[in-house]
C-alpha atoms as a PDB file:
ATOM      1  CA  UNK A   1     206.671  21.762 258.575  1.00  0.00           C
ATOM      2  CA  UNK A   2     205.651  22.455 254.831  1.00  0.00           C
ATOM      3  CA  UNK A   3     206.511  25.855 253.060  1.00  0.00           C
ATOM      4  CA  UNK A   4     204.644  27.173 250.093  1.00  0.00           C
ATOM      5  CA  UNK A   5     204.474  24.802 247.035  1.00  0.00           C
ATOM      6  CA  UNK A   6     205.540  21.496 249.287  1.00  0.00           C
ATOM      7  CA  UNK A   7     203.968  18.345 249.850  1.00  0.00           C
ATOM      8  CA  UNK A   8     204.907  15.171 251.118  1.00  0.00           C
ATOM      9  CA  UNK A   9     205.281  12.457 249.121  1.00  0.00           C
ATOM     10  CA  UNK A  10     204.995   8.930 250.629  1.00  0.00           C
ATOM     11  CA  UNK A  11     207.632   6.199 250.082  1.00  0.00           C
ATOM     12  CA  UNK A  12     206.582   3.444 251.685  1.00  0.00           C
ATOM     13  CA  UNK A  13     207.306   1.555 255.428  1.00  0.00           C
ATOM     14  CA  UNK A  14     205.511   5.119 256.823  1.00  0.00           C
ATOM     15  CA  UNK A  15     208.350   7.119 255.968  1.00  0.00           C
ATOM     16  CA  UNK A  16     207.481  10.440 253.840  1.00  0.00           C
ATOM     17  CA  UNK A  17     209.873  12.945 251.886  1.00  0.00           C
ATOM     18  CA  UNK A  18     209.412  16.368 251.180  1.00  0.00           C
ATOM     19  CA  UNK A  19     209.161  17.371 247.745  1.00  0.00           C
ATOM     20  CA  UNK A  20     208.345  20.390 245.548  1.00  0.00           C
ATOM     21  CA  UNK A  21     208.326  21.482 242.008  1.00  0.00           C
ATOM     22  CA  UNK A  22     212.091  22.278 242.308  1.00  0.00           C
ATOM     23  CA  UNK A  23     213.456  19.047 244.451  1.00  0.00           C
ATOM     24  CA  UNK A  24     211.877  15.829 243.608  1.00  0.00           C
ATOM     25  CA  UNK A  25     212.935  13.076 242.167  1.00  0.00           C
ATOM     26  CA  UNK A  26     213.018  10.279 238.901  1.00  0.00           C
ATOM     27  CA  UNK A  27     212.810   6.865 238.776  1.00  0.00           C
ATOM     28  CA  UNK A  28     216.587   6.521 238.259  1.00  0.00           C
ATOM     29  CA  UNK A  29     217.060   7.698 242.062  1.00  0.00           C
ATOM     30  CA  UNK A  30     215.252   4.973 242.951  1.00  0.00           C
ATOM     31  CA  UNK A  31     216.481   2.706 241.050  1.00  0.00           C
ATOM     32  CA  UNK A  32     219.885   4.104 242.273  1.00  0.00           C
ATOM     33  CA  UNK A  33     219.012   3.666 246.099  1.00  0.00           C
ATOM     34  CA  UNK A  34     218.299   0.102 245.323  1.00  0.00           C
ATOM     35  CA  UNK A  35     221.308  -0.589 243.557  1.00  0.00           C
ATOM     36  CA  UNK A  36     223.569   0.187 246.284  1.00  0.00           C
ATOM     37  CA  UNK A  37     222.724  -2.432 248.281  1.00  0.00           C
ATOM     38  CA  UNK A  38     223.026  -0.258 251.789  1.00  0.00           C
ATOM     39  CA  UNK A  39     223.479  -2.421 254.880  1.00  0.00           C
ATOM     40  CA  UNK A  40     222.422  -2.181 258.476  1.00  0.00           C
ATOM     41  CA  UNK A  41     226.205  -1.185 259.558  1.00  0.00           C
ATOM     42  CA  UNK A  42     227.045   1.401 256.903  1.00  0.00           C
ATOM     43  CA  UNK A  43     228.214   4.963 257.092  1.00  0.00           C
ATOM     44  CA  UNK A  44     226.744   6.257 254.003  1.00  0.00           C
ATOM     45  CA  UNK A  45     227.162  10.069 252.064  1.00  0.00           C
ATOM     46  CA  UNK A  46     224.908  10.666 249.329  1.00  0.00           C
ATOM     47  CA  UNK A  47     226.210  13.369 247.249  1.00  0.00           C
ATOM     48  CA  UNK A  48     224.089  15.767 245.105  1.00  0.00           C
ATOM     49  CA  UNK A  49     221.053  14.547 247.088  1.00  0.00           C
ATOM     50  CA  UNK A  50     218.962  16.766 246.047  1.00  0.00           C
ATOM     51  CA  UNK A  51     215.758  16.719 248.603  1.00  0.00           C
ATOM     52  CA  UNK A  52     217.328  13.934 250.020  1.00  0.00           C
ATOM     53  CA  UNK A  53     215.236  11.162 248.178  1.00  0.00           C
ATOM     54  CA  UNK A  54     217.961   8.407 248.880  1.00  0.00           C
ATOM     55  CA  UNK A  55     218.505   8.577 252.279  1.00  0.00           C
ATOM     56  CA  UNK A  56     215.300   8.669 253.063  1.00  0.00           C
ATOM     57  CA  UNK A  57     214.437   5.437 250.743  1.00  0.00           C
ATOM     58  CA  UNK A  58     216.818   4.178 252.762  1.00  0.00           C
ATOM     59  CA  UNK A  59     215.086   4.671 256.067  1.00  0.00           C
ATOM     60  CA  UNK A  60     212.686   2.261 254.970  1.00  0.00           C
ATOM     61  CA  UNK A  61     214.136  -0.780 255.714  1.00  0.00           C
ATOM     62  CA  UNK A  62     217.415  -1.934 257.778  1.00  0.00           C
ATOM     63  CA  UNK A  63     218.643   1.981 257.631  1.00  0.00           C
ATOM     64  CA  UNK A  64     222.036   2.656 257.934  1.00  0.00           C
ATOM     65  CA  UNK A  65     223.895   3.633 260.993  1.00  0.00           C
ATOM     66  CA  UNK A  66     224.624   7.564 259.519  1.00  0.00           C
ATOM     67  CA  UNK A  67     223.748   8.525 256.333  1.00  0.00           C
ATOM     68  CA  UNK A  68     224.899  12.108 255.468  1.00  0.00           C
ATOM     69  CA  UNK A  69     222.781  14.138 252.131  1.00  0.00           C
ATOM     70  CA  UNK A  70     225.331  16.590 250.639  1.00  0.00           C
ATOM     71  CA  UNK A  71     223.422  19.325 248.542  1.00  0.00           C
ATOM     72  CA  UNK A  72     225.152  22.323 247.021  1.00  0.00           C
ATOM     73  CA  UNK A  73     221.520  24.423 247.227  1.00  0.00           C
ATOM     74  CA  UNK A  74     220.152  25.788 250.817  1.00  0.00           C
ATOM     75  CA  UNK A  75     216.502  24.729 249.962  1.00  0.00           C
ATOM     76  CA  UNK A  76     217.136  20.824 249.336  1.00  0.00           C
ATOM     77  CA  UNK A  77     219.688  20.626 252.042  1.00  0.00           C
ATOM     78  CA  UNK A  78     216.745  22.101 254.349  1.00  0.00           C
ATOM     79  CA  UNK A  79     213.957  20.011 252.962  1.00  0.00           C
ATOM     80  CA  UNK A  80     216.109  16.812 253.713  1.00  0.00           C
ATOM     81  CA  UNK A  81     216.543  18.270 257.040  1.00  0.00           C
ATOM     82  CA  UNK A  82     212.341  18.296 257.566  1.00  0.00           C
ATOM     83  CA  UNK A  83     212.435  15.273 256.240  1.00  0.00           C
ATOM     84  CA  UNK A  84     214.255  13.646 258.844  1.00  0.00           C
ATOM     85  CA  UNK A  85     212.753  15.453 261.336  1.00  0.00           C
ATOM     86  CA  UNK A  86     209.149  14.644 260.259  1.00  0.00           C
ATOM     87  CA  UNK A  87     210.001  10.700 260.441  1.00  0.00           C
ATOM     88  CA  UNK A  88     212.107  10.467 263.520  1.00  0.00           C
ATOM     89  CA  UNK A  89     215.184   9.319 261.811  1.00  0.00           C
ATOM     90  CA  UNK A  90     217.352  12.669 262.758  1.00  0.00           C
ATOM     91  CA  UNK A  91     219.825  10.616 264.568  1.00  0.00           C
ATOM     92  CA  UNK A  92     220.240   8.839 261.349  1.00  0.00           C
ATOM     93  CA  UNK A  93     219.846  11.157 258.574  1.00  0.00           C
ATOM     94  CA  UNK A  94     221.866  14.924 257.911  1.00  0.00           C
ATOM     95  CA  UNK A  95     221.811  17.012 255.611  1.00  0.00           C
ATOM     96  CA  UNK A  96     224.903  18.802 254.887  1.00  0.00           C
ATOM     97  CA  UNK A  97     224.670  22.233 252.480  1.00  0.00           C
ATOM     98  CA  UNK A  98     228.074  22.330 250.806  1.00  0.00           C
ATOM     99  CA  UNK A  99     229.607  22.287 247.231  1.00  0.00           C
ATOM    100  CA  UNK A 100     230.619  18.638 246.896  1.00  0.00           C
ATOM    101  CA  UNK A 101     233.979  19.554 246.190  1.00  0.00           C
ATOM    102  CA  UNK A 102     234.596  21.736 249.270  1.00  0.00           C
ATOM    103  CA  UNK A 103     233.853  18.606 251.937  1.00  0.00           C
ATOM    104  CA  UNK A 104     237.348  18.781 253.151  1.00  0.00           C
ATOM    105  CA  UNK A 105     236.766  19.612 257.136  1.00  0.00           C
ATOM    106  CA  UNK A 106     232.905  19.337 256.341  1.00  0.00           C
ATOM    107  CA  UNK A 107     233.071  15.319 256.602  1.00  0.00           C
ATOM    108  CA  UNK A 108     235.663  12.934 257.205  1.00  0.00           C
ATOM    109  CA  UNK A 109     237.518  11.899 254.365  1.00  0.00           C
ATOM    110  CA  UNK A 110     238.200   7.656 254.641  1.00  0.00           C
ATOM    111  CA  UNK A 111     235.502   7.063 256.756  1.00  0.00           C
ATOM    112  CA  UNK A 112     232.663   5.733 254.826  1.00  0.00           C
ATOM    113  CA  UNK A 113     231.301   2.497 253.612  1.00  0.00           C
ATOM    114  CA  UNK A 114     229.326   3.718 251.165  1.00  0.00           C
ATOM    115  CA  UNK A 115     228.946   6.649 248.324  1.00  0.00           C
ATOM    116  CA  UNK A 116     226.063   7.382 246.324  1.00  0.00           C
ATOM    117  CA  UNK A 117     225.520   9.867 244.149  1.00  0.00           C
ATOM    118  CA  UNK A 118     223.203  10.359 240.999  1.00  0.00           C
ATOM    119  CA  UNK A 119     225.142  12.636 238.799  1.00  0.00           C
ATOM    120  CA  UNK A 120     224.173  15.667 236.209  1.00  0.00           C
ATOM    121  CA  UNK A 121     223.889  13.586 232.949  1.00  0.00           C
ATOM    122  CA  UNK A 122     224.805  16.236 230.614  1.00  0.00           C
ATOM    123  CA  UNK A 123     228.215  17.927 229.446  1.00  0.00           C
ATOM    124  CA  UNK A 124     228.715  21.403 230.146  1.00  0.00           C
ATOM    125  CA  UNK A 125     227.471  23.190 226.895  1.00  0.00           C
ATOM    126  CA  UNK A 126     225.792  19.980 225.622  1.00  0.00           C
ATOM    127  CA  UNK A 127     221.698  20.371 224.803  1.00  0.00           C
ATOM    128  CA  UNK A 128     219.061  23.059 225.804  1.00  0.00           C
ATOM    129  CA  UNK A 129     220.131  24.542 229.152  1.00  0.00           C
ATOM    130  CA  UNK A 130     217.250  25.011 231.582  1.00  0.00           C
ATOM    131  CA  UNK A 131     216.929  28.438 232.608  1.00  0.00           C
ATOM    132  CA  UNK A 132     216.534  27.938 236.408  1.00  0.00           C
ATOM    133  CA  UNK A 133     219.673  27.223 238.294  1.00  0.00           C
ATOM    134  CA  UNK A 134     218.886  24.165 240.541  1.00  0.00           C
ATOM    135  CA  UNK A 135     217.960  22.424 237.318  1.00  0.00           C
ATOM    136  CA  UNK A 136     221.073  23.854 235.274  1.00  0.00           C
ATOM    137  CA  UNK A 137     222.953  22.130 238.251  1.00  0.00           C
ATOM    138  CA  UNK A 138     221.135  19.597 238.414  1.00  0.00           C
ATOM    139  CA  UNK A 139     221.254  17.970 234.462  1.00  0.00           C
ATOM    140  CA  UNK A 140     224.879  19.568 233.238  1.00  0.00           C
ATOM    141  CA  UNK A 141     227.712  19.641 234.479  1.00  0.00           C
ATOM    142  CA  UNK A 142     228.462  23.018 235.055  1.00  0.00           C
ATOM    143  CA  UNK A 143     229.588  23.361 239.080  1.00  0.00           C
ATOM    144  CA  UNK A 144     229.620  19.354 239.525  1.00  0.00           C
ATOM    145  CA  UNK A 145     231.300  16.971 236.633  1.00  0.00           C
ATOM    146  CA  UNK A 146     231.537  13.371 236.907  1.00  0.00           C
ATOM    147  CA  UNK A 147     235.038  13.627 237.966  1.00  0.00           C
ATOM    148  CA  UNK A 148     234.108  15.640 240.723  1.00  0.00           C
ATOM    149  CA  UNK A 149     231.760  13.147 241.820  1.00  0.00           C
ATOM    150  CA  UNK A 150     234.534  10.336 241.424  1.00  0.00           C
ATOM    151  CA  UNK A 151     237.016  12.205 243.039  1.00  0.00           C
ATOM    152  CA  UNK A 152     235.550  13.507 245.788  1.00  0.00           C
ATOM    153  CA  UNK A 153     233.744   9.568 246.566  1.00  0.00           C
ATOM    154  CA  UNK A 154     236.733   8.073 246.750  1.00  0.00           C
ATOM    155  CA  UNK A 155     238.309  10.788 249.410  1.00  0.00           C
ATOM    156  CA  UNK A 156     235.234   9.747 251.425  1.00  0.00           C
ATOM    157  CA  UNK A 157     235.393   6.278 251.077  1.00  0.00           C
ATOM    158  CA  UNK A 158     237.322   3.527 253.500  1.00  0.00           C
ATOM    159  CA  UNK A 159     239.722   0.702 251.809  1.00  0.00           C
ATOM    160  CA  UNK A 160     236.824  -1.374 250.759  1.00  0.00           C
ATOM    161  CA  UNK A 161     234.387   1.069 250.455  1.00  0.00           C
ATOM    162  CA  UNK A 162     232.118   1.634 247.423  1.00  0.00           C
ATOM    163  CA  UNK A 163     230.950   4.254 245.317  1.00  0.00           C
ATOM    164  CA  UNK A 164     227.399   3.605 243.698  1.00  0.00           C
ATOM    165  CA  UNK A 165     226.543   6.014 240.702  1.00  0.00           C
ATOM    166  CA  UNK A 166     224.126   6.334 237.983  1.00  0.00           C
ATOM    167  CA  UNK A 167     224.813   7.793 233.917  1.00  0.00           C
ATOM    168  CA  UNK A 168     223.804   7.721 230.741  1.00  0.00           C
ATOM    169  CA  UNK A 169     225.136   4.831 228.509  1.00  0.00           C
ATOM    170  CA  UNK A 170     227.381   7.008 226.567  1.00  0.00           C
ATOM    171  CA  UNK A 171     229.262   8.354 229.402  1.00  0.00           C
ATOM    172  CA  UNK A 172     230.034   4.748 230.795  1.00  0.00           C
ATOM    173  CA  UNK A 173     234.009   4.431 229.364  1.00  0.00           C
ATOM    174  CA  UNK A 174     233.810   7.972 231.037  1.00  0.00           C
ATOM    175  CA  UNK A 175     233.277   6.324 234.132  1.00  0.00           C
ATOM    176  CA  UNK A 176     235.306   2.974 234.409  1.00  0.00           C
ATOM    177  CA  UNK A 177     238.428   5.612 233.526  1.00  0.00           C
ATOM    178  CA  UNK A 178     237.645   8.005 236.236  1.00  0.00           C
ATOM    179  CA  UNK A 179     237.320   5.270 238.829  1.00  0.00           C
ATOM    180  CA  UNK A 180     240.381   3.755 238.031  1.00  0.00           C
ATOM    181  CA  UNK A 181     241.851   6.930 237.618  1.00  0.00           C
ATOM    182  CA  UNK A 182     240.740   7.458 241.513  1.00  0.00           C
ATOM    183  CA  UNK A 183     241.548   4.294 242.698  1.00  0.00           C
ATOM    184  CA  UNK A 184     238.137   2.830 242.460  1.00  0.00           C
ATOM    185  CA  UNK A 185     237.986  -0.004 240.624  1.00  0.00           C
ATOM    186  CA  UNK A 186     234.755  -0.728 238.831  1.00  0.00           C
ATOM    187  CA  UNK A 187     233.038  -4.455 240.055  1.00  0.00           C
ATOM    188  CA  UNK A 188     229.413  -4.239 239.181  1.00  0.00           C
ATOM    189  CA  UNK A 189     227.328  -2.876 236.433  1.00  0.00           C
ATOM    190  CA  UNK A 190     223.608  -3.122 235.591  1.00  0.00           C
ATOM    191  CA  UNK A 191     222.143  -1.663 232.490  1.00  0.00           C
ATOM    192  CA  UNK A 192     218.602  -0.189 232.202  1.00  0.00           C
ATOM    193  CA  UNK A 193     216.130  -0.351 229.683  1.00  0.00           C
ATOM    194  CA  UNK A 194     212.816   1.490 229.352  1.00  0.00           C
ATOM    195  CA  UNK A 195     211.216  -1.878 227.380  1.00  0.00           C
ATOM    196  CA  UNK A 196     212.573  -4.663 225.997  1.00  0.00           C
ATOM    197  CA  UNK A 197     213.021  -3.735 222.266  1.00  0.00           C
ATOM    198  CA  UNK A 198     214.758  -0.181 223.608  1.00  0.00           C
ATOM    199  CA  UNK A 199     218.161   0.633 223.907  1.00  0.00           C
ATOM    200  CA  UNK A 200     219.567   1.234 227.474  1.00  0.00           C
ATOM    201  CA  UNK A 201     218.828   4.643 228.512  1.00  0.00           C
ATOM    202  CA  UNK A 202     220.728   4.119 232.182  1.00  0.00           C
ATOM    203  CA  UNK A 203     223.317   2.187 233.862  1.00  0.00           C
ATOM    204  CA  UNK A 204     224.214   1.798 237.238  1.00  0.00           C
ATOM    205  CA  UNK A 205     227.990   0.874 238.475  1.00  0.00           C
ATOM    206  CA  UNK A 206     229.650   0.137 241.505  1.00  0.00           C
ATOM    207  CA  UNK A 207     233.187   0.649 242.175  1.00  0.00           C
ATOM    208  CA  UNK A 208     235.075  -0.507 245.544  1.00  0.00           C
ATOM    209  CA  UNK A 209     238.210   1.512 246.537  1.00  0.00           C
ATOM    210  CA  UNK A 210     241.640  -0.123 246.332  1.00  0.00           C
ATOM    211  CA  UNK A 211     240.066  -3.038 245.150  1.00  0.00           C
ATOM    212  CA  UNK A 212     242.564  -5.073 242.809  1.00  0.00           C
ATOM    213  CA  UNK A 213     241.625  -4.722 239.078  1.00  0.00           C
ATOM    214  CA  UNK A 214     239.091  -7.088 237.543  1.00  0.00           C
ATOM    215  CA  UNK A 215     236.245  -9.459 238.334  1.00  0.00           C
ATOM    216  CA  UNK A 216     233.572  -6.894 237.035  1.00  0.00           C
ATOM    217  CA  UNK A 217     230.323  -8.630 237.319  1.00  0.00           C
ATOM    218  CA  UNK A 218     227.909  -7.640 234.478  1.00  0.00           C
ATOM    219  CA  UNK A 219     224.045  -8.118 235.845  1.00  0.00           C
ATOM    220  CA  UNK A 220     221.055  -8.814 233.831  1.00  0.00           C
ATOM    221  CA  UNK A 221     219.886  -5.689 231.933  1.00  0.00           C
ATOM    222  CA  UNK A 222     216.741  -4.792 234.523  1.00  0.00           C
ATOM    223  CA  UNK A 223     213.730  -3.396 232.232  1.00  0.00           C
ATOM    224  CA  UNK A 224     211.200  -0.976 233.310  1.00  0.00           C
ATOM    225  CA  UNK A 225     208.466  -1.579 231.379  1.00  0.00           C
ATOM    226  CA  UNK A 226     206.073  -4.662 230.124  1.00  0.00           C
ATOM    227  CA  UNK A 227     204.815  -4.158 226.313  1.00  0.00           C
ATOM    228  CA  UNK A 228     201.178  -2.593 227.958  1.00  0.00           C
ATOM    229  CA  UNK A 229     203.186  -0.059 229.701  1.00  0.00           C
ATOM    230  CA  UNK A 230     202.882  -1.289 233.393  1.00  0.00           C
ATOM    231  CA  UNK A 231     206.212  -2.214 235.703  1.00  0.00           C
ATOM    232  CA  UNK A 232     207.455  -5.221 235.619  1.00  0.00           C
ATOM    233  CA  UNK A 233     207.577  -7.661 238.146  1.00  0.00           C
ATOM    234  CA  UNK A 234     211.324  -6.571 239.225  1.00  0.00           C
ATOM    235  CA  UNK A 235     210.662  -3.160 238.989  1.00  0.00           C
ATOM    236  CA  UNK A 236     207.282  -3.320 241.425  1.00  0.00           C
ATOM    237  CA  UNK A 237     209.336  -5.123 243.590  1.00  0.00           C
ATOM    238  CA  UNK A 238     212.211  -2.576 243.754  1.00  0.00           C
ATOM    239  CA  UNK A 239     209.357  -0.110 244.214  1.00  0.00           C
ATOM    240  CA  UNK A 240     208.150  -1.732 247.232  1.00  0.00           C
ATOM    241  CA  UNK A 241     205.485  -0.565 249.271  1.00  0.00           C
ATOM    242  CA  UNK A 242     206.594   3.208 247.660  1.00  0.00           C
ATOM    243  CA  UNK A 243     203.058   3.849 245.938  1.00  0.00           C
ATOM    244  CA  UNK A 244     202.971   3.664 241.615  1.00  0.00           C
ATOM    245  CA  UNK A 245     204.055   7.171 240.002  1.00  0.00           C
ATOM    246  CA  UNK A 246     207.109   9.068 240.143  1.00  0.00           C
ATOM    247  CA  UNK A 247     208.623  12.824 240.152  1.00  0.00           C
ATOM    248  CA  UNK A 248     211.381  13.441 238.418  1.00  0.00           C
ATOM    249  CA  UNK A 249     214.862  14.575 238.791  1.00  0.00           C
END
């Protein structure tokens, strides 16, 4: 089941994800997986899944009826693949290796409740690239911008349907435009913040397509992490039974 340099890496409720140095995963995809609220009934794509970290936190409790992992690079899109397989939740979760904007034929454009997709945070030519490619893909936005992601979520989505995402504060007007742009109109946002006397470093937004304009609901800001360093109450509770520690993205 495990190739060279994997390991499984618990998440809680028995279910376990493969990971490596390459594909693993940050707080923010957590955070992310709880913020979309999945339900029981949903027909879900995650898009730029990675190792498949979402859909597999997802498995955890109520999973949805089909959740579908889109990942542009062979390896993750295979390591989701063990992943299901290893916890019995095929029939549930596939992984589909595809550039995000080439789904047309791949999946079925209007059918799904639900979109997630934790973006690259970074503008193409903006900070110190990395030098390997799944994590030049990964942060910037060379083969995958946020419009892409936008775009391509609302194709997916049914009227109704929402598109969960996660970015970095400055990129937030970014967005709100794009969604509206796409006919997704922003209706919930939650900002992050690593402590309480820190800035927001994150924010998570939902957007429902064809939804009539307005009625945003603005949650509390959620914050990571007491004054000692240790979670806070909310955040051990969004952790769950998923044991203390992190990877990262």
């Amino acid at each position: 089941m495990l190739k060279n340099n994997e390991r499984f890496e618990p998440l809680g409720n028995d279910i376990e994800i493969i990971v490596c140095d390459e594909f693993h995963f940050t707080t923010d995809t957590i955070l992310l997986a709880h913020f979309a609220n999945h339900r029981k009934r949903d027909k879900a794509v995650d898009l730029c899944t990675g190792c498949g970290t979402i859909p597999m936190l997802w498995m955890r409790n109520n999973p949805p009826q089909k959740v579908y992992g889109v990942e542009i690079f062979p390896e993750g899109a295979d390591m989701l693949s063990r992943s299901a397989k290893h916890n019995n939740v095929s029939d549930r979760v596939e992984a589909i290796c595809a550039d995000i904007k080439e789904l047309k034929g791949v999946l079925p454009f209007g059918a799904f409740d639900l979109v997630t997709c934790n973006p690259p945070y970074k503008l193409s030519g903006g900070g110190i690239k990395s030098e390997e490619e799944h994590e030049l893909v990964a942060r910037h936005e060379e083969n995958c911008t946020l419009e892409d992601v936008i775009s391509v979520g609302s194709k997916l989505l049914q009227f109704s349907g929402r598109l969960c995402i996660c970015q970095r504060p400055e990129r937030l007007t970014d967005a709100m435009n794009l969604m509206r742009k796409y006919d997704v109109e922003p209706k919930r946002l939650r900002l992050v913040q690593g402590k309480r006397d820190k800035a927001p470093k994150l924010f998570l937004l939902e957007g429902k397509r064809g939804s009539k304009e307005g009625n945003l609901v603005i949650m509390p800001t959620l914050i990571v992490e007491n004054d000692d360093g240790s979670f806070t109450d909310e955040m051990n509770k969004i952790y769950g039974t998923y044991k203390d520690g992190a990877g990262s993205k």
